[in-house]
C-alpha atoms as a PDB file:
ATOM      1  CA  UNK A   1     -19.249 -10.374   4.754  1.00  0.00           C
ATOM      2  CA  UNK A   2     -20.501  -7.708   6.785  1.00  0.00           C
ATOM      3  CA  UNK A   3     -24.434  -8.388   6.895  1.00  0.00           C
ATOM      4  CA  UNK A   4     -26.856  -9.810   4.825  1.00  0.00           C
ATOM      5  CA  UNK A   5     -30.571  -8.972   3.760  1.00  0.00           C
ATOM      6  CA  UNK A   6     -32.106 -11.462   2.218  1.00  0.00           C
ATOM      7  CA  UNK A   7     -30.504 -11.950  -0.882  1.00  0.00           C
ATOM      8  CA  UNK A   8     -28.644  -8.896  -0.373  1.00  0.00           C
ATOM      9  CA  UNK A   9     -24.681  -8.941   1.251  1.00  0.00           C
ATOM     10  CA  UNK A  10     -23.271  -6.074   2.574  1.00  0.00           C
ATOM     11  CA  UNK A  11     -19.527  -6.714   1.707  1.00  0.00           C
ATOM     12  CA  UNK A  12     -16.098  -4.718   2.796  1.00  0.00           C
ATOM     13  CA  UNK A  13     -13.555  -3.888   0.770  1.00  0.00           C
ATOM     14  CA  UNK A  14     -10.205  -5.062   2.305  1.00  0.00           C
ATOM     15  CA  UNK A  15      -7.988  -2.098   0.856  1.00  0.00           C
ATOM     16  CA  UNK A  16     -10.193   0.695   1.722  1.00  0.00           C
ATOM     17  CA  UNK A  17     -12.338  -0.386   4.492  1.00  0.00           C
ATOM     18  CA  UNK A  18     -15.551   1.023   2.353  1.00  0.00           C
ATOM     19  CA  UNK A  19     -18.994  -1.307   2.824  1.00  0.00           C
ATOM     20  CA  UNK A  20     -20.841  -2.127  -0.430  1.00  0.00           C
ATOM     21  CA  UNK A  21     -24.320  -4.338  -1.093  1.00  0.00           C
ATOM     22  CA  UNK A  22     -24.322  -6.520  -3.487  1.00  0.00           C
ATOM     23  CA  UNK A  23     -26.837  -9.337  -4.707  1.00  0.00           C
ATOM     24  CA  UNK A  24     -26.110 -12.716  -3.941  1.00  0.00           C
ATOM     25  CA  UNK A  25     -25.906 -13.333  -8.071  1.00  0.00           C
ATOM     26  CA  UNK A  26     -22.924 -10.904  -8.669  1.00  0.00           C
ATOM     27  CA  UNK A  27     -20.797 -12.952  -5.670  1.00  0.00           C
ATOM     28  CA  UNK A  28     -18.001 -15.603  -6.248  1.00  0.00           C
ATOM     29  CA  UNK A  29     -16.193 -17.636  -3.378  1.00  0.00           C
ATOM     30  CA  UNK A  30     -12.813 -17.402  -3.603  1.00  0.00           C
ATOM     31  CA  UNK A  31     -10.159 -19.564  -3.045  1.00  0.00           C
ATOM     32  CA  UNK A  32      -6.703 -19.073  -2.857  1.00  0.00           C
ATOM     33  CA  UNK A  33      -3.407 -21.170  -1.197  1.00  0.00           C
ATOM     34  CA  UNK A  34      -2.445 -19.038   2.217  1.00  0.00           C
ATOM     35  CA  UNK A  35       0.989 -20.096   1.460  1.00  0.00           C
ATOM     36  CA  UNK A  36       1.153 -18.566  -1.787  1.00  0.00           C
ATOM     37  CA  UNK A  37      -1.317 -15.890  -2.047  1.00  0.00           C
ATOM     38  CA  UNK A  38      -1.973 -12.633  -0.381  1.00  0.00           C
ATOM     39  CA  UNK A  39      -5.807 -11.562  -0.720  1.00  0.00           C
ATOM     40  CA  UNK A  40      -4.764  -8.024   0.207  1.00  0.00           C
ATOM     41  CA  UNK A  41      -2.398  -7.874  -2.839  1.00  0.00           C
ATOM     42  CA  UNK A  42      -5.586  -9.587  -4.736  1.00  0.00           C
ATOM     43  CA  UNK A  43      -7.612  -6.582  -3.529  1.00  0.00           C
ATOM     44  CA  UNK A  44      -5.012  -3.980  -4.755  1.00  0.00           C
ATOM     45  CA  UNK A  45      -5.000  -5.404  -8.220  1.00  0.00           C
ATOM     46  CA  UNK A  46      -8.549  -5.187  -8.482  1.00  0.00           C
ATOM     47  CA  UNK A  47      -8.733  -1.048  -6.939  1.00  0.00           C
ATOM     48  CA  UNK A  48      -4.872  -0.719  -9.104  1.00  0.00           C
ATOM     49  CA  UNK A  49      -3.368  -0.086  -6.026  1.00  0.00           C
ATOM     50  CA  UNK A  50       0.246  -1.450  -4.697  1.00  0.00           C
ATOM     51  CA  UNK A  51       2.140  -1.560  -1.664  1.00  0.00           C
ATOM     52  CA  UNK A  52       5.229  -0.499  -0.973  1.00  0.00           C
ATOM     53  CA  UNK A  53       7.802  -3.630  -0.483  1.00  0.00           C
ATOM     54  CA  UNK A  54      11.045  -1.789   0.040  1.00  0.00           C
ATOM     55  CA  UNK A  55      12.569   1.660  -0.263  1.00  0.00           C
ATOM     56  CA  UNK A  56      15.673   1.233  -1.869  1.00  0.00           C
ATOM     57  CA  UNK A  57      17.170   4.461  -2.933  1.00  0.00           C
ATOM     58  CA  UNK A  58      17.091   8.655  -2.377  1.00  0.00           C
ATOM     59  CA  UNK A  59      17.772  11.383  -4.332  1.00  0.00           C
ATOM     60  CA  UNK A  60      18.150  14.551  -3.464  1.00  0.00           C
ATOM     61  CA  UNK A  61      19.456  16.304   0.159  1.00  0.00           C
ATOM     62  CA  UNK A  62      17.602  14.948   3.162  1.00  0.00           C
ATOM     63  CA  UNK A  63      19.031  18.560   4.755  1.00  0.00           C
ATOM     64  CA  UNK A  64      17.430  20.599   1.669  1.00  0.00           C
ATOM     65  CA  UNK A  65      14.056  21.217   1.076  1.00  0.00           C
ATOM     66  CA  UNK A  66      11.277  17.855   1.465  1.00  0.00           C
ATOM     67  CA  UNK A  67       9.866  18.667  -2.268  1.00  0.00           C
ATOM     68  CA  UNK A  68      12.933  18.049  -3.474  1.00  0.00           C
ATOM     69  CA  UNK A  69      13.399  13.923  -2.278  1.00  0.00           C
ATOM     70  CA  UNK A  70      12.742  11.276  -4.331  1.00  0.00           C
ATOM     71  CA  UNK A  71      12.689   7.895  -3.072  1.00  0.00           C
ATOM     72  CA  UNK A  72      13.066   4.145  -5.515  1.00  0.00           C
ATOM     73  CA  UNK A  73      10.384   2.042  -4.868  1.00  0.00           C
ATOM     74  CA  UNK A  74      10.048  -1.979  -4.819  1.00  0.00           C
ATOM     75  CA  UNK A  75       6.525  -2.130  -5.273  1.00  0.00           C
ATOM     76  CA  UNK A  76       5.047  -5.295  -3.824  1.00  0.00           C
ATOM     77  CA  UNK A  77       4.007  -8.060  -6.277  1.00  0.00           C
ATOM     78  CA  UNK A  78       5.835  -6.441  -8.813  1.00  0.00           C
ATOM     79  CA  UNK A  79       9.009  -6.867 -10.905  1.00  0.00           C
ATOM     80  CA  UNK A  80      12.208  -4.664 -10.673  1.00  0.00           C
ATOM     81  CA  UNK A  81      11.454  -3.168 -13.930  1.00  0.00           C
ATOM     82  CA  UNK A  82       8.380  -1.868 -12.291  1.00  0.00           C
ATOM     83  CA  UNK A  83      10.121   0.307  -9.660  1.00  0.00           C
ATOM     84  CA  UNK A  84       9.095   4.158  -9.694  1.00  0.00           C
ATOM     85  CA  UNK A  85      10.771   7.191  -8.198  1.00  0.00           C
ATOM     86  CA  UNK A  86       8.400   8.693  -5.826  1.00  0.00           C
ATOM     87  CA  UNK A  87       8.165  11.712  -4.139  1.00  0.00           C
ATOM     88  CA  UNK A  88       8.294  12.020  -0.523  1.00  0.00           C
ATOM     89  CA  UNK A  89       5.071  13.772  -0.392  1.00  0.00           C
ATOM     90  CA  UNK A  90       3.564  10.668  -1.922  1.00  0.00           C
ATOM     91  CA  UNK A  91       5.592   8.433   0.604  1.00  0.00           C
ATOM     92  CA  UNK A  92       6.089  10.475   4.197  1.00  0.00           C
ATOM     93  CA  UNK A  93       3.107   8.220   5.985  1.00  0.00           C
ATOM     94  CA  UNK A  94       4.400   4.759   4.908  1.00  0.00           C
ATOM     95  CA  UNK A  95       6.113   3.015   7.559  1.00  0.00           C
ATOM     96  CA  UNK A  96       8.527   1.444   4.699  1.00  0.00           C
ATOM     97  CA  UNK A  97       9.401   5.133   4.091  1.00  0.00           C
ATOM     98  CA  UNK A  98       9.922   5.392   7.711  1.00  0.00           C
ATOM     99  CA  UNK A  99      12.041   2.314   7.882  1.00  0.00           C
ATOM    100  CA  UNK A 100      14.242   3.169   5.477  1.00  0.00           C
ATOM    101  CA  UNK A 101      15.168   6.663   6.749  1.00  0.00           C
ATOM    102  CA  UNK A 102      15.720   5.258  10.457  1.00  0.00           C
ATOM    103  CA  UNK A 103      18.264   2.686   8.704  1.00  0.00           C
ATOM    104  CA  UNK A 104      19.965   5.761   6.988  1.00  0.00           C
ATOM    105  CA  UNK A 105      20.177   7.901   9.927  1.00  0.00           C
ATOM    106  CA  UNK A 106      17.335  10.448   8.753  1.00  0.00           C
ATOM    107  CA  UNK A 107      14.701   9.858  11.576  1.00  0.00           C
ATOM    108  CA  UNK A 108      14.299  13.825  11.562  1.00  0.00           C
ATOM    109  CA  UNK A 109      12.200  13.424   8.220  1.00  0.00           C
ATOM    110  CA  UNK A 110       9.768  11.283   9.820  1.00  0.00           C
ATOM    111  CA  UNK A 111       6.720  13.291  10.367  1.00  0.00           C
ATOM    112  CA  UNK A 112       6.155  14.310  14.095  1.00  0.00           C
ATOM    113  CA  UNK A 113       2.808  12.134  13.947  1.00  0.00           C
ATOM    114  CA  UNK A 114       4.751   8.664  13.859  1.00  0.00           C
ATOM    115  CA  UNK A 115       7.617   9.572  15.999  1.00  0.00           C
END
């Protein structure tokens, strides 16, 4: 919660910062097991959003043009049947991206901004 009005609460969203009211009628509580559940990955699920668990492939020539990488995705909370091929454009401000290509020796296709 970040304020309250009466029976009004001004709530944040924890994926995309944004503040919304909404009346006390519409809210829940929610409970959850720290151990076992992550309210961010809640939060995603509920915007359809996922995070990035691991980078665990490339296509394409890291010395060629940037359009032309792809990159396998472990998306987190989700199965291995549920891994995409993204492109870099999609990927080149996710420190998981950024992880991978220090690991692989490709630090030069980190953007400047991170470095």
């Amino acid at each position: 919660m970040v304020n309250r009005h009466g029976s009004i609460y001004a709530l944040q969203n924890l994926v995309t910062g944004e503040t919304k009211d909404f009346h006390i009628s519409r809210l829940q509580p929610f409970y959850f097991d720290e151990e076992h559940t992550n309210p961010e990955l809640i939060a995603n699920k509920d915007d359809d959003l996922v995070n990035v668990d691991v980078i665990l492939a490339m296509r394409g020539n890291p010395r060629g043009s940037k359009r032309t990488l792809r990159f396998l995705v472990h998306w987190q909370g989700c199965t291995d049947k549920e891994d995409t091929w993204e492109p870099y454009s999609n990927l080149r401000d996710n420190i998981k991206l950024h992880e991978y290509l220090t690991t692989n020796h490709m630090r030069s296709l980190i953007p400047r901004k991170f470095k």
